[in-house]
PDB file of N, CA and C in Angstrom:
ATOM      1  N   UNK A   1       0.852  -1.169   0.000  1.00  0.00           N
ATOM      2  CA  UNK A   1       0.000   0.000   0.000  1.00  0.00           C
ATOM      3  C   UNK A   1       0.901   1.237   0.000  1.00  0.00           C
ATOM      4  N   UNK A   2       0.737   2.065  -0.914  1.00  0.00           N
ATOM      5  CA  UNK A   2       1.347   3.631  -1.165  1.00  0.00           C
ATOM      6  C   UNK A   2       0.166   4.906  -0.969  1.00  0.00           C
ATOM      7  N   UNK A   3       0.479   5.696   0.117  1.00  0.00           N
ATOM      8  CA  UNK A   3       0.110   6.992   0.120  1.00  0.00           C
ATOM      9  C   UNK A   3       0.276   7.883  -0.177  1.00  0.00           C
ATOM     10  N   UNK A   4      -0.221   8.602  -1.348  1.00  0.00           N
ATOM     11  CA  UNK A   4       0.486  10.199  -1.855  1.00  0.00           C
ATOM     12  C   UNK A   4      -0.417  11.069  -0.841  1.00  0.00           C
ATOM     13  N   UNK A   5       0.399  11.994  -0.123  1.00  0.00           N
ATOM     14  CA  UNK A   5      -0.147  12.655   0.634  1.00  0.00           C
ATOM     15  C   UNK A   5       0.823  13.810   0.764  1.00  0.00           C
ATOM     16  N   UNK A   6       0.186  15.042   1.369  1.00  0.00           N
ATOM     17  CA  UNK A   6       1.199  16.054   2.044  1.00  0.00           C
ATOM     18  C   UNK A   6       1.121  15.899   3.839  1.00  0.00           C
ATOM     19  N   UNK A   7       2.402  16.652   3.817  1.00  0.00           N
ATOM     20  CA  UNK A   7       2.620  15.873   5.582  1.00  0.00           C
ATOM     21  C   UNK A   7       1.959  17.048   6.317  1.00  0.00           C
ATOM     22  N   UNK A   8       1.067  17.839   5.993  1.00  0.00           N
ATOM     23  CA  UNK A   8       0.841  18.752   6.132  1.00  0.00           C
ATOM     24  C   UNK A   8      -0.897  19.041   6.540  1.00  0.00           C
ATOM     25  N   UNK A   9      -1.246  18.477   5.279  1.00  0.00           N
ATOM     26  CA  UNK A   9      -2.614  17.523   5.545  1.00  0.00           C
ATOM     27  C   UNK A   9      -3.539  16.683   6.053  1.00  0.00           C
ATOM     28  N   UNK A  10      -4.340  17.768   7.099  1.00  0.00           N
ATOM     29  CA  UNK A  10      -5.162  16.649   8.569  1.00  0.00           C
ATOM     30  C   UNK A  10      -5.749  16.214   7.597  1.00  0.00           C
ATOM     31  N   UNK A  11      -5.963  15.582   7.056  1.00  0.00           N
ATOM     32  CA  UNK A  11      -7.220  14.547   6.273  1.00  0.00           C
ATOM     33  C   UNK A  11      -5.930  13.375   6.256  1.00  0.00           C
ATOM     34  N   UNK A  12      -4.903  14.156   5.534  1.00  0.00           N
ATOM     35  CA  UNK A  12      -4.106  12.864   5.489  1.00  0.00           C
ATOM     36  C   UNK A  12      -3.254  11.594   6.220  1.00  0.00           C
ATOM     37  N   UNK A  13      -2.837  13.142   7.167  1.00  0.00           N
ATOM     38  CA  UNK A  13      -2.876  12.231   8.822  1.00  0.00           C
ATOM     39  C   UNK A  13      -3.631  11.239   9.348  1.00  0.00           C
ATOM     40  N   UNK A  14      -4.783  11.757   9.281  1.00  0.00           N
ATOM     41  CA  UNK A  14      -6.044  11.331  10.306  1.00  0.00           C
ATOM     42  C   UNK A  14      -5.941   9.487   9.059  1.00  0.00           C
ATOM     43  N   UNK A  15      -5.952   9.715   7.849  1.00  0.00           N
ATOM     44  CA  UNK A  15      -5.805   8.754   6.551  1.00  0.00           C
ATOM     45  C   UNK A  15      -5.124   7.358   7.184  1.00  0.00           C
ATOM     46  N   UNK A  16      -3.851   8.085   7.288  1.00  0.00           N
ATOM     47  CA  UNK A  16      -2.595   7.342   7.674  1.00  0.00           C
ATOM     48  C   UNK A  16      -2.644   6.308   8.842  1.00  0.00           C
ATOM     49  N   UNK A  17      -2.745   7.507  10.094  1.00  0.00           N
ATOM     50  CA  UNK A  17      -2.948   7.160  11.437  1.00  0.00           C
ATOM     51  C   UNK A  17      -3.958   5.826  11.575  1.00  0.00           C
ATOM     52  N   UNK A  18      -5.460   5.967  10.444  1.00  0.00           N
ATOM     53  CA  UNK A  18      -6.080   4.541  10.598  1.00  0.00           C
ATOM     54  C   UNK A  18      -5.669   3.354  10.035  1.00  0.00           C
ATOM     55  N   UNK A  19      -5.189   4.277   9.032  1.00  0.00           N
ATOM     56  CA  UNK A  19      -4.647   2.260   8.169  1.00  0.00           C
ATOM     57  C   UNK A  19      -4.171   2.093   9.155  1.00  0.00           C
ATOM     58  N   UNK A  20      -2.660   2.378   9.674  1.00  0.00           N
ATOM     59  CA  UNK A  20      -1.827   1.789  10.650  1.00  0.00           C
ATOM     60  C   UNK A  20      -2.490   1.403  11.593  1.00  0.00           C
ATOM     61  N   UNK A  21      -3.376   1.569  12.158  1.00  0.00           N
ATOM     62  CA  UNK A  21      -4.482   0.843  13.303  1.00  0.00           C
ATOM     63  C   UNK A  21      -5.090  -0.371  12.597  1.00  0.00           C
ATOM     64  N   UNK A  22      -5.029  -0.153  11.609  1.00  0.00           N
ATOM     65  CA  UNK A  22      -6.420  -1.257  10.712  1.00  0.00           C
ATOM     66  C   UNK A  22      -5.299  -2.263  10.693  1.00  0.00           C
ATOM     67  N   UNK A  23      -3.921  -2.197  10.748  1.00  0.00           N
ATOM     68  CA  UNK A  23      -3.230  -2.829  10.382  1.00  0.00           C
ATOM     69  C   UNK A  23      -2.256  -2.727   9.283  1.00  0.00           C
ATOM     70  N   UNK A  24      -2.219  -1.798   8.717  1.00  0.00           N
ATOM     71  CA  UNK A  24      -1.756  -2.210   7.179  1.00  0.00           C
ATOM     72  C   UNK A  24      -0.650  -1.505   7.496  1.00  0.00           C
ATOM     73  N   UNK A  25       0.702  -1.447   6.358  1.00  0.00           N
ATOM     74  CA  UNK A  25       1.448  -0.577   6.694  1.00  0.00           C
ATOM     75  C   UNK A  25       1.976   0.163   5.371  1.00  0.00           C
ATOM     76  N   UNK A  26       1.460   1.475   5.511  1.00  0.00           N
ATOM     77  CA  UNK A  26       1.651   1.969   4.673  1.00  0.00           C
ATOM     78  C   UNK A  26       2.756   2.634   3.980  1.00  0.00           C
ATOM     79  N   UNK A  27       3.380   2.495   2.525  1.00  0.00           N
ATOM     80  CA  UNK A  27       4.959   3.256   2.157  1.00  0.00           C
ATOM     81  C   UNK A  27       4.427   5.008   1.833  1.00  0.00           C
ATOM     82  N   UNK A  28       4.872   5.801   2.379  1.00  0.00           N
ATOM     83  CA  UNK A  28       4.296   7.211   2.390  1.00  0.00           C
ATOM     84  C   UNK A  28       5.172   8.229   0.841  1.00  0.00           C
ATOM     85  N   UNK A  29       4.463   9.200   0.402  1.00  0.00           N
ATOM     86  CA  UNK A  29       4.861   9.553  -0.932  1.00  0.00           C
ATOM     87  C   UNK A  29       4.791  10.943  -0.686  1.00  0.00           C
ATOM     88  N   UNK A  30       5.818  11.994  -0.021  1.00  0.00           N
ATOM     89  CA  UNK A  30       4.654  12.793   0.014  1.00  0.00           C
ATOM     90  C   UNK A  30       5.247  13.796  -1.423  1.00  0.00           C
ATOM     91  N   UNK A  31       3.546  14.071  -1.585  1.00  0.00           N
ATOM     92  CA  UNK A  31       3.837  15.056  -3.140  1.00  0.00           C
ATOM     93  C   UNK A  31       4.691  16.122  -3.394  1.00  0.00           C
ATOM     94  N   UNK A  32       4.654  16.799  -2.525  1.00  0.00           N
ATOM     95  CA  UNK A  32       5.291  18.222  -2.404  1.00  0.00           C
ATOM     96  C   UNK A  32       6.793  17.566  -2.331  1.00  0.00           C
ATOM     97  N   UNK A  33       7.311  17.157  -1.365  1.00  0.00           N
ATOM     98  CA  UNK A  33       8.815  16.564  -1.086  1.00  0.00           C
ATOM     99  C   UNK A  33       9.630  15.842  -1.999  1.00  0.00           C
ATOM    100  N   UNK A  34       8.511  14.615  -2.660  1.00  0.00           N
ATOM    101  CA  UNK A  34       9.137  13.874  -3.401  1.00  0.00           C
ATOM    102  C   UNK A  34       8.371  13.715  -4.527  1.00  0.00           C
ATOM    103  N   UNK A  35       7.645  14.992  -5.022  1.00  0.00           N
ATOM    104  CA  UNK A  35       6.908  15.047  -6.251  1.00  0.00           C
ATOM    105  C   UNK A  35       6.531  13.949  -7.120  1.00  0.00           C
ATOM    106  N   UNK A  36       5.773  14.194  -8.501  1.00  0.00           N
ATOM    107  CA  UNK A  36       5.025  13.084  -9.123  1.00  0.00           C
ATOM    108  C   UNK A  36       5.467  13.143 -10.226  1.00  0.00           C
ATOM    109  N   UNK A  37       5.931  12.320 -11.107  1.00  0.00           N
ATOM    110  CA  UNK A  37       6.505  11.913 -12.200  1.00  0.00           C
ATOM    111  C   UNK A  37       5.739  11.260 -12.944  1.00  0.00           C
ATOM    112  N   UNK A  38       5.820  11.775 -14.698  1.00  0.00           N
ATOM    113  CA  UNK A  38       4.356  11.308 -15.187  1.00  0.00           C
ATOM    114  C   UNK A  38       3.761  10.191 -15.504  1.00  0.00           C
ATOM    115  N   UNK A  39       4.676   9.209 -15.471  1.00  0.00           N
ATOM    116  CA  UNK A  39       4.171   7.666 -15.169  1.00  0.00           C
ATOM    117  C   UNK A  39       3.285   7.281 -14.180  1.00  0.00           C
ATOM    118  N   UNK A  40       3.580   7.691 -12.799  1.00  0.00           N
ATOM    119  CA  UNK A  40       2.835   7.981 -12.070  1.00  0.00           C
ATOM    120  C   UNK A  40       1.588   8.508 -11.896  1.00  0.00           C
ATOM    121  N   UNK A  41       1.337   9.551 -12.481  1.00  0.00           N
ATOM    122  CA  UNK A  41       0.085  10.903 -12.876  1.00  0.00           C
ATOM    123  C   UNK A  41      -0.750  10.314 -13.747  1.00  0.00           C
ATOM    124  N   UNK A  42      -0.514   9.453 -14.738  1.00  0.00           N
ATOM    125  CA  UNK A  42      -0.856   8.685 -16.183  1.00  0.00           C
ATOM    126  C   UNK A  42      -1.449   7.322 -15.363  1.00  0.00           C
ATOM    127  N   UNK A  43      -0.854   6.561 -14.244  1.00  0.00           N
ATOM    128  CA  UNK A  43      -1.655   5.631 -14.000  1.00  0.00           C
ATOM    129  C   UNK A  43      -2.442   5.975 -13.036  1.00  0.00           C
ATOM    130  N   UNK A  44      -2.450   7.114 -12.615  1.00  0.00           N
ATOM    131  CA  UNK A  44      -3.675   7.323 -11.209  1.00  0.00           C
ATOM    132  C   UNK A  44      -4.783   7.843 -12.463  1.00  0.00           C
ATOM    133  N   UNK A  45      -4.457   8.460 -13.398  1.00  0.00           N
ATOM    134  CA  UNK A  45      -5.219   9.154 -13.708  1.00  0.00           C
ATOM    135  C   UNK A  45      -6.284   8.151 -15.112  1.00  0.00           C
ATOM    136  N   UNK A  46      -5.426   7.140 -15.065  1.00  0.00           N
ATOM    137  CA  UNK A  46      -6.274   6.143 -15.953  1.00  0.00           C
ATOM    138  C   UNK A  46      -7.008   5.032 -15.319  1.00  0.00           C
ATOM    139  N   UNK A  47      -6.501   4.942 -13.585  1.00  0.00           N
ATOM    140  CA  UNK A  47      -7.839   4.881 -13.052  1.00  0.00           C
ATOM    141  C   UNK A  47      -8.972   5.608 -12.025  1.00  0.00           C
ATOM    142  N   UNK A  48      -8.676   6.483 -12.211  1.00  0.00           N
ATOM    143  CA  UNK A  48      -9.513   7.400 -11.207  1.00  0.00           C
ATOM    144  C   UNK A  48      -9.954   8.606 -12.098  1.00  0.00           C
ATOM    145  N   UNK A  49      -9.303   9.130 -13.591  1.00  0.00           N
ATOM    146  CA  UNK A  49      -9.876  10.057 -13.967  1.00  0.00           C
ATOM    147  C   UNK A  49      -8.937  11.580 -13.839  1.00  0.00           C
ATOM    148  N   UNK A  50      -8.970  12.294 -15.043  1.00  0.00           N
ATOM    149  CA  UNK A  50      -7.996  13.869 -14.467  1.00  0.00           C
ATOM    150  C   UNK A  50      -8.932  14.152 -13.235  1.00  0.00           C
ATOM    151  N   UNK A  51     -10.528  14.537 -13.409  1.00  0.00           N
ATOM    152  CA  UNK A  51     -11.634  15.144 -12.732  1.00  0.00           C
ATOM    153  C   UNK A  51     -11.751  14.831 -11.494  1.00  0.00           C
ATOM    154  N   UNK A  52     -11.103  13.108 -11.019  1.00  0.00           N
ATOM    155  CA  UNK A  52     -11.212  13.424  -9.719  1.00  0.00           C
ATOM    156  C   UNK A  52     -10.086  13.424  -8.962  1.00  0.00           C
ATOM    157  N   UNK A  53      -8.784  13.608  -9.465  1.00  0.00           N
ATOM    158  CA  UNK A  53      -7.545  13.839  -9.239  1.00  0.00           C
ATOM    159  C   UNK A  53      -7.379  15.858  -9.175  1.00  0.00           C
ATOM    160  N   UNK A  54      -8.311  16.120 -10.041  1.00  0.00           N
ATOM    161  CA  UNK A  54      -8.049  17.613  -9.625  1.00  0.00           C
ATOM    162  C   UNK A  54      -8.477  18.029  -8.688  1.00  0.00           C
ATOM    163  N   UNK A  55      -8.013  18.508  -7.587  1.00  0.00           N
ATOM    164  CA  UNK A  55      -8.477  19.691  -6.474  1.00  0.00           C
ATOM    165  C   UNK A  55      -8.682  20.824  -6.688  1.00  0.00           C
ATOM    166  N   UNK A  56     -10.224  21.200  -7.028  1.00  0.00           N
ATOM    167  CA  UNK A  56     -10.590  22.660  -7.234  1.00  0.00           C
ATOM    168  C   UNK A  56     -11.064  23.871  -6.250  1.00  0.00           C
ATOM    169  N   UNK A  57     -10.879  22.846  -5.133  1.00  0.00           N
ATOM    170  CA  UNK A  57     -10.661  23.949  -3.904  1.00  0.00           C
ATOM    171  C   UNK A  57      -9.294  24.041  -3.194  1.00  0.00           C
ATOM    172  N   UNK A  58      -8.140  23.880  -3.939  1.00  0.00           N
ATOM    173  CA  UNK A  58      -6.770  23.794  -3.371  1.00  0.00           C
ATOM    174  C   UNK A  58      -6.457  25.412  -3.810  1.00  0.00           C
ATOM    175  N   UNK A  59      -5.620  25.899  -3.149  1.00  0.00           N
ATOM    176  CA  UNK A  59      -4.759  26.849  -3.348  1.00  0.00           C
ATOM    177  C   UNK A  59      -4.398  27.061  -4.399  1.00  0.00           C
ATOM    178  N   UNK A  60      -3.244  25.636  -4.319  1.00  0.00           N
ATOM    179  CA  UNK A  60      -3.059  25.989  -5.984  1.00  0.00           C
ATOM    180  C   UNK A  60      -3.868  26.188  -6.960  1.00  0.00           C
ATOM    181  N   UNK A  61      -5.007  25.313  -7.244  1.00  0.00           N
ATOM    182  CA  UNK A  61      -5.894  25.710  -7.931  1.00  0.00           C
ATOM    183  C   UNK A  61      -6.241  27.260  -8.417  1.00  0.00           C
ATOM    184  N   UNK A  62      -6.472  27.564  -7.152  1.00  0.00           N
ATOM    185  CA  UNK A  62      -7.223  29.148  -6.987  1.00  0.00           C
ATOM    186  C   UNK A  62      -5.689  30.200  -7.855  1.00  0.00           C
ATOM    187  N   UNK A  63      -4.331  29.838  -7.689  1.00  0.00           N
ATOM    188  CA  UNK A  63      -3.615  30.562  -7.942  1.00  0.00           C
ATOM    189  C   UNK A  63      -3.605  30.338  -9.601  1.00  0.00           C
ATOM    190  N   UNK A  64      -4.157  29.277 -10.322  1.00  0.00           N
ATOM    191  CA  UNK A  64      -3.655  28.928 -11.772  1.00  0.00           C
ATOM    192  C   UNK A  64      -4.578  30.066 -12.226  1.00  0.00           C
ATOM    193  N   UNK A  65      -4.154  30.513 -13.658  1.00  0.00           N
ATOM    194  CA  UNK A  65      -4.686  31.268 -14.581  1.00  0.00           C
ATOM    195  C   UNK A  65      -6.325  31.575 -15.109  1.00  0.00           C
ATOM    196  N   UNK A  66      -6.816  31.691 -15.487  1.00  0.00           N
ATOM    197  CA  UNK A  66      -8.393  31.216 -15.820  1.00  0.00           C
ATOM    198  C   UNK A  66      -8.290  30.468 -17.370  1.00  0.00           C
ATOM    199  N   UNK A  67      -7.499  30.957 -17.918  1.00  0.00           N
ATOM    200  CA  UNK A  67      -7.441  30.304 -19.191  1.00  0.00           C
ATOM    201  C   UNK A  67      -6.697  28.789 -18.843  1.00  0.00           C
ATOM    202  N   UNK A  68      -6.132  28.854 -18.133  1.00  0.00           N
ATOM    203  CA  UNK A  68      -5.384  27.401 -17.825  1.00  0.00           C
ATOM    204  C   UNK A  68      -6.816  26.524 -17.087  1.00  0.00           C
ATOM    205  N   UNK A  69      -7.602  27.080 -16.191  1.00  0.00           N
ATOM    206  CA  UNK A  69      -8.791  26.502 -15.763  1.00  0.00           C
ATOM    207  C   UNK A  69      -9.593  26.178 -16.343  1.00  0.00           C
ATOM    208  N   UNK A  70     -10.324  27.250 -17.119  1.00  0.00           N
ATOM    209  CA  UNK A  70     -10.927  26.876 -18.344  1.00  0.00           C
ATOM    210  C   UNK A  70     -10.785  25.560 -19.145  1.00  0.00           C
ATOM    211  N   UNK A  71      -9.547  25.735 -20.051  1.00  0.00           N
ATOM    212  CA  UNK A  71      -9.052  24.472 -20.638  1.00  0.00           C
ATOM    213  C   UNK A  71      -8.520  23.420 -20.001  1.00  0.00           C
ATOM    214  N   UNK A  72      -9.241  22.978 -19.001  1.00  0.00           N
ATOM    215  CA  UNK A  72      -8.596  21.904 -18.470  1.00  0.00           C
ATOM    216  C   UNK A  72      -8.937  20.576 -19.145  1.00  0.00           C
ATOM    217  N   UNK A  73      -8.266  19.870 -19.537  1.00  0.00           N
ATOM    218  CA  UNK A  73      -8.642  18.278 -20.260  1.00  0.00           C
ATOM    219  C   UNK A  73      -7.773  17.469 -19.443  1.00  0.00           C
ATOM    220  N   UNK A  74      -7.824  16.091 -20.180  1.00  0.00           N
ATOM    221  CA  UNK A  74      -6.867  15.244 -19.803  1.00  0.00           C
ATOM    222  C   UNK A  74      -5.530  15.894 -20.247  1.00  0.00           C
ATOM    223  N   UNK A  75      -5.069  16.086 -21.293  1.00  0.00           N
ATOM    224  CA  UNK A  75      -4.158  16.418 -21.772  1.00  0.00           C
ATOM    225  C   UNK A  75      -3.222  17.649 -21.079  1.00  0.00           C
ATOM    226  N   UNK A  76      -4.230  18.162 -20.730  1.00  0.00           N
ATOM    227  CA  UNK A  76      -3.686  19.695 -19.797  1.00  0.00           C
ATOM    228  C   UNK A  76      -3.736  19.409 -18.263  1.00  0.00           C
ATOM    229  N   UNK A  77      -4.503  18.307 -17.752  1.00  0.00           N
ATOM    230  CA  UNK A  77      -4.219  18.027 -16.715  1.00  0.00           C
ATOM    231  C   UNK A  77      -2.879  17.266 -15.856  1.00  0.00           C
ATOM    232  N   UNK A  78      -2.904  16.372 -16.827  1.00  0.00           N
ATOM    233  CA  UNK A  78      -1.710  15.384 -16.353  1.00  0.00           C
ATOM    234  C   UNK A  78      -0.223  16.287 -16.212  1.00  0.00           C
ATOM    235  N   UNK A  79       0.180  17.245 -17.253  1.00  0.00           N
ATOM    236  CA  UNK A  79       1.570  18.171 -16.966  1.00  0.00           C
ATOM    237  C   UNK A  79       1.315  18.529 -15.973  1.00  0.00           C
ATOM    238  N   UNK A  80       0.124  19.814 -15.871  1.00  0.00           N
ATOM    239  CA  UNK A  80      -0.325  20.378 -14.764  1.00  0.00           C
ATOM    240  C   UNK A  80      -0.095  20.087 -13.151  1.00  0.00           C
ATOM    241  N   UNK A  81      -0.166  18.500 -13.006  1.00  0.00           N
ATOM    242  CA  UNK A  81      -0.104  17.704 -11.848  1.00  0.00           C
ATOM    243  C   UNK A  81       1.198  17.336 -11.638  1.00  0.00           C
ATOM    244  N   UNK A  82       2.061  17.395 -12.556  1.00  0.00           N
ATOM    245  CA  UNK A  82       3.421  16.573 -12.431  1.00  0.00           C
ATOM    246  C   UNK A  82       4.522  18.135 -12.185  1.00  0.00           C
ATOM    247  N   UNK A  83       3.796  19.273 -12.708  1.00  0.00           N
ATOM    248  CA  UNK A  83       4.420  20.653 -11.992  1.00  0.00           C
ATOM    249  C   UNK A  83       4.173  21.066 -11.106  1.00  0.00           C
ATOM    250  N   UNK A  84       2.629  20.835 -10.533  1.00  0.00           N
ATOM    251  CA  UNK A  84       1.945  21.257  -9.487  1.00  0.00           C
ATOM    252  C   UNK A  84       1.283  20.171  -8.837  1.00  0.00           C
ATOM    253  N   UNK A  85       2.260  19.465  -8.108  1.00  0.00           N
ATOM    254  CA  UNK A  85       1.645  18.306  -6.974  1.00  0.00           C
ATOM    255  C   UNK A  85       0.840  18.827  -5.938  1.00  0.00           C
ATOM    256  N   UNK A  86       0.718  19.129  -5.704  1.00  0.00           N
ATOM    257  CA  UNK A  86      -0.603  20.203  -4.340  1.00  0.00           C
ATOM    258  C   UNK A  86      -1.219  20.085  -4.993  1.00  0.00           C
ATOM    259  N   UNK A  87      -1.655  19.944  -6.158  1.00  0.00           N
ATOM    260  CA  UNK A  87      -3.063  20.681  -7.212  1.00  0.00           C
ATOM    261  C   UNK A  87      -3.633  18.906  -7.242  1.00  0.00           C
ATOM    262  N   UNK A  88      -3.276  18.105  -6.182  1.00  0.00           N
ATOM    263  CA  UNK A  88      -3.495  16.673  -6.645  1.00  0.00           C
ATOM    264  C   UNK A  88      -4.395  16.638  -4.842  1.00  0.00           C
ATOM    265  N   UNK A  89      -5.885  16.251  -5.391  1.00  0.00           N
ATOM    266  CA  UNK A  89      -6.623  15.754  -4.318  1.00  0.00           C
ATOM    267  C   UNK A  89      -6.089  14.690  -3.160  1.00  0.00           C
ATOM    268  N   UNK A  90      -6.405  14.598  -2.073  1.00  0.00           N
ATOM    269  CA  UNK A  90      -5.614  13.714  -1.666  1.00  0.00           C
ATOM    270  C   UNK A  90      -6.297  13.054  -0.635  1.00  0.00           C
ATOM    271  N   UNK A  91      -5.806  12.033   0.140  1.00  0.00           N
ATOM    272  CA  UNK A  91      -4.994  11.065   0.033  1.00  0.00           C
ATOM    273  C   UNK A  91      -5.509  10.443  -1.254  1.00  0.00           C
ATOM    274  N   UNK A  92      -4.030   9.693  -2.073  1.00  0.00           N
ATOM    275  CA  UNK A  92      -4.501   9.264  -3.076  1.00  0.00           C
ATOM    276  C   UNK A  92      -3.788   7.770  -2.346  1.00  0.00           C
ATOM    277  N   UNK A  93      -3.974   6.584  -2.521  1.00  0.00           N
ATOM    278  CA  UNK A  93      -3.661   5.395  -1.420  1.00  0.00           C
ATOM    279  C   UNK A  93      -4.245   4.417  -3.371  1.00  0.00           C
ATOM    280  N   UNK A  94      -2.861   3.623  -2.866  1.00  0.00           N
ATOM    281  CA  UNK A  94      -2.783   2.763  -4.165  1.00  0.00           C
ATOM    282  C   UNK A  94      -2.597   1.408  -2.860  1.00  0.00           C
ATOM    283  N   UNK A  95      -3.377   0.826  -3.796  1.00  0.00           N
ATOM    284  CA  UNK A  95      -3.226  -0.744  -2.756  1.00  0.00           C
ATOM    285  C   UNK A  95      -3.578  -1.874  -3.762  1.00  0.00           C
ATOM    286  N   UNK A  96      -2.343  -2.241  -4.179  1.00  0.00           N
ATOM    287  CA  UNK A  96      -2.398  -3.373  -5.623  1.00  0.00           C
ATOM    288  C   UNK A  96      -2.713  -3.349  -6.587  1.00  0.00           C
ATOM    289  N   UNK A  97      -2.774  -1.608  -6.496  1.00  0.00           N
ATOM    290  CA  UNK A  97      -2.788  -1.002  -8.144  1.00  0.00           C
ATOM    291  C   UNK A  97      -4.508  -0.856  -8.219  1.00  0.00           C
ATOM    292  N   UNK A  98      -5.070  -0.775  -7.154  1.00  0.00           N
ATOM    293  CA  UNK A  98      -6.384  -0.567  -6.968  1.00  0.00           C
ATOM    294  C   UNK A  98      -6.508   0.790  -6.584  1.00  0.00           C
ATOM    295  N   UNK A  99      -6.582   2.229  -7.290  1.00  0.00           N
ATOM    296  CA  UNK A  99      -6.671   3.372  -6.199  1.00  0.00           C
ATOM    297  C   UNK A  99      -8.034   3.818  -5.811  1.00  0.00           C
ATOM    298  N   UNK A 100      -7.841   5.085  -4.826  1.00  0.00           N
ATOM    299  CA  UNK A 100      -9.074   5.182  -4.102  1.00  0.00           C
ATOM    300  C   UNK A 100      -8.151   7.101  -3.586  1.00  0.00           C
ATOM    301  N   UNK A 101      -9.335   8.075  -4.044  1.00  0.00           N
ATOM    302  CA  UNK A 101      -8.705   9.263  -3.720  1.00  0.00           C
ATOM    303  C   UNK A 101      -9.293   9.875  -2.351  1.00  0.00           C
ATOM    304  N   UNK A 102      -9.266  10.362  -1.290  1.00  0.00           N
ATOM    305  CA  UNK A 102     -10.350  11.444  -0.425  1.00  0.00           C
ATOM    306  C   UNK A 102     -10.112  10.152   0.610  1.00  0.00           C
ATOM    307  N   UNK A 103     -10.563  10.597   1.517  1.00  0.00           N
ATOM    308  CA  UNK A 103     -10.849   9.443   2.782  1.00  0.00           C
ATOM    309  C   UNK A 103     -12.518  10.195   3.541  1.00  0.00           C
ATOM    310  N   UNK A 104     -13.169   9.774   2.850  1.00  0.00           N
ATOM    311  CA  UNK A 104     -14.790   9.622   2.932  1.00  0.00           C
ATOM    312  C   UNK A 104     -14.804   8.054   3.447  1.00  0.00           C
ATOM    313  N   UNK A 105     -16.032   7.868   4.115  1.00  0.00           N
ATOM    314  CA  UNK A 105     -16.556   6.851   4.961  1.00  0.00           C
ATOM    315  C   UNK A 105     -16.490   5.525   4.194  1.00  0.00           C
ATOM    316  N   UNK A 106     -16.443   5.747   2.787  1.00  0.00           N
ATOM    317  CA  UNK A 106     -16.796   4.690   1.595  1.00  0.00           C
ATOM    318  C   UNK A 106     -14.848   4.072   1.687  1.00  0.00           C
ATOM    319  N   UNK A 107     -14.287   4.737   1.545  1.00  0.00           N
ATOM    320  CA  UNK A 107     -12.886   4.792   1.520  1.00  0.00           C
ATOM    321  C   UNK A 107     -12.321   4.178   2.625  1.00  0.00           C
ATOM    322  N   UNK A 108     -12.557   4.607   3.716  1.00  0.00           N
ATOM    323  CA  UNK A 108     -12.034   4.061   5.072  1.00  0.00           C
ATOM    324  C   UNK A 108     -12.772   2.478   4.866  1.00  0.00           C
ATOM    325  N   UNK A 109     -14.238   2.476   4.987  1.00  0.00           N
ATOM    326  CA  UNK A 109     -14.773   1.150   5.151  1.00  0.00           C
ATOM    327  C   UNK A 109     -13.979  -0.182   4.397  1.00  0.00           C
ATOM    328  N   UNK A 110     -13.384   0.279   2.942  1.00  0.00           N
ATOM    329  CA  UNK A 110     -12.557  -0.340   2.257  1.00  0.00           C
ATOM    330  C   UNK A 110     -11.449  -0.915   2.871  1.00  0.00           C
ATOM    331  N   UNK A 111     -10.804  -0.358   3.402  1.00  0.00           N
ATOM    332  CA  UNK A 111      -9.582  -0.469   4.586  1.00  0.00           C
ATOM    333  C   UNK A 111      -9.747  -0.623   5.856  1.00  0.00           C
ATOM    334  N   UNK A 112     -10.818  -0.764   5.895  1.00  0.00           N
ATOM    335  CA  UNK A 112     -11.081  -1.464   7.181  1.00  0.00           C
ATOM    336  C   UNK A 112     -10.835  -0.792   8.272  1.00  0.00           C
ATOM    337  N   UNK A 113     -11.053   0.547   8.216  1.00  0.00           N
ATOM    338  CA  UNK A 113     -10.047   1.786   8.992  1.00  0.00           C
ATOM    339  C   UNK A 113     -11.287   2.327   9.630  1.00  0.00           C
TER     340      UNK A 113
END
């Protein structure tokens, strides 16, 4: 199990803190520190989608351009994410190549957390 997270991030904490109770043990990624490379960005995003990998209430978000917002696609998303890791919803938690983004009740129940 891999966590992309910022260390910074009570959602992601609070994320973390249960797997490790649930048992599991998680290898930690965090975005900002050890950024995302587009192999990476390309397989979250071919299973989960640019749309729900983007954070449109992040900071960063709010700081990008309007024309860069506007045109957002796949195509414009995936660079976007691999320059601007914050701009990536989070916890994103890969567990056998199965991902799962946010830690909502649906998410935890999965993990047993």
């Amino acid at each position: 199990m891999k966590i992309y997270h910022l260390k910074t991030c009570d959602t992601c904490r609070r994320a973390i803190k249960a797997l490790k109770v649930a048992g599991h043990d998680p290898v930690l990624h965090d975005v900002r520190a050890d950024g995302l490379d587009i192999a990476t960005v390309e397989a979250l995003e071919a299973e989960l989608g640019f749309a729900a990998l983007v954070n449109k209430k992040s900071t960063t978000w709010r700081g990008l351009d309007d024309a860069t917002k506007e045109g957002l696609s796949r195509e414009t998303a995936i660079p976007l994410l691999v320059e601007n890791p914050t701009l990536m919803k989070r916890p994103v938690i890969d567990h056998d190549g199965h991902y799962t983004v946010g830690w909502t009740k649906d998410v935890q129940a999965g993990y047993g957390a």
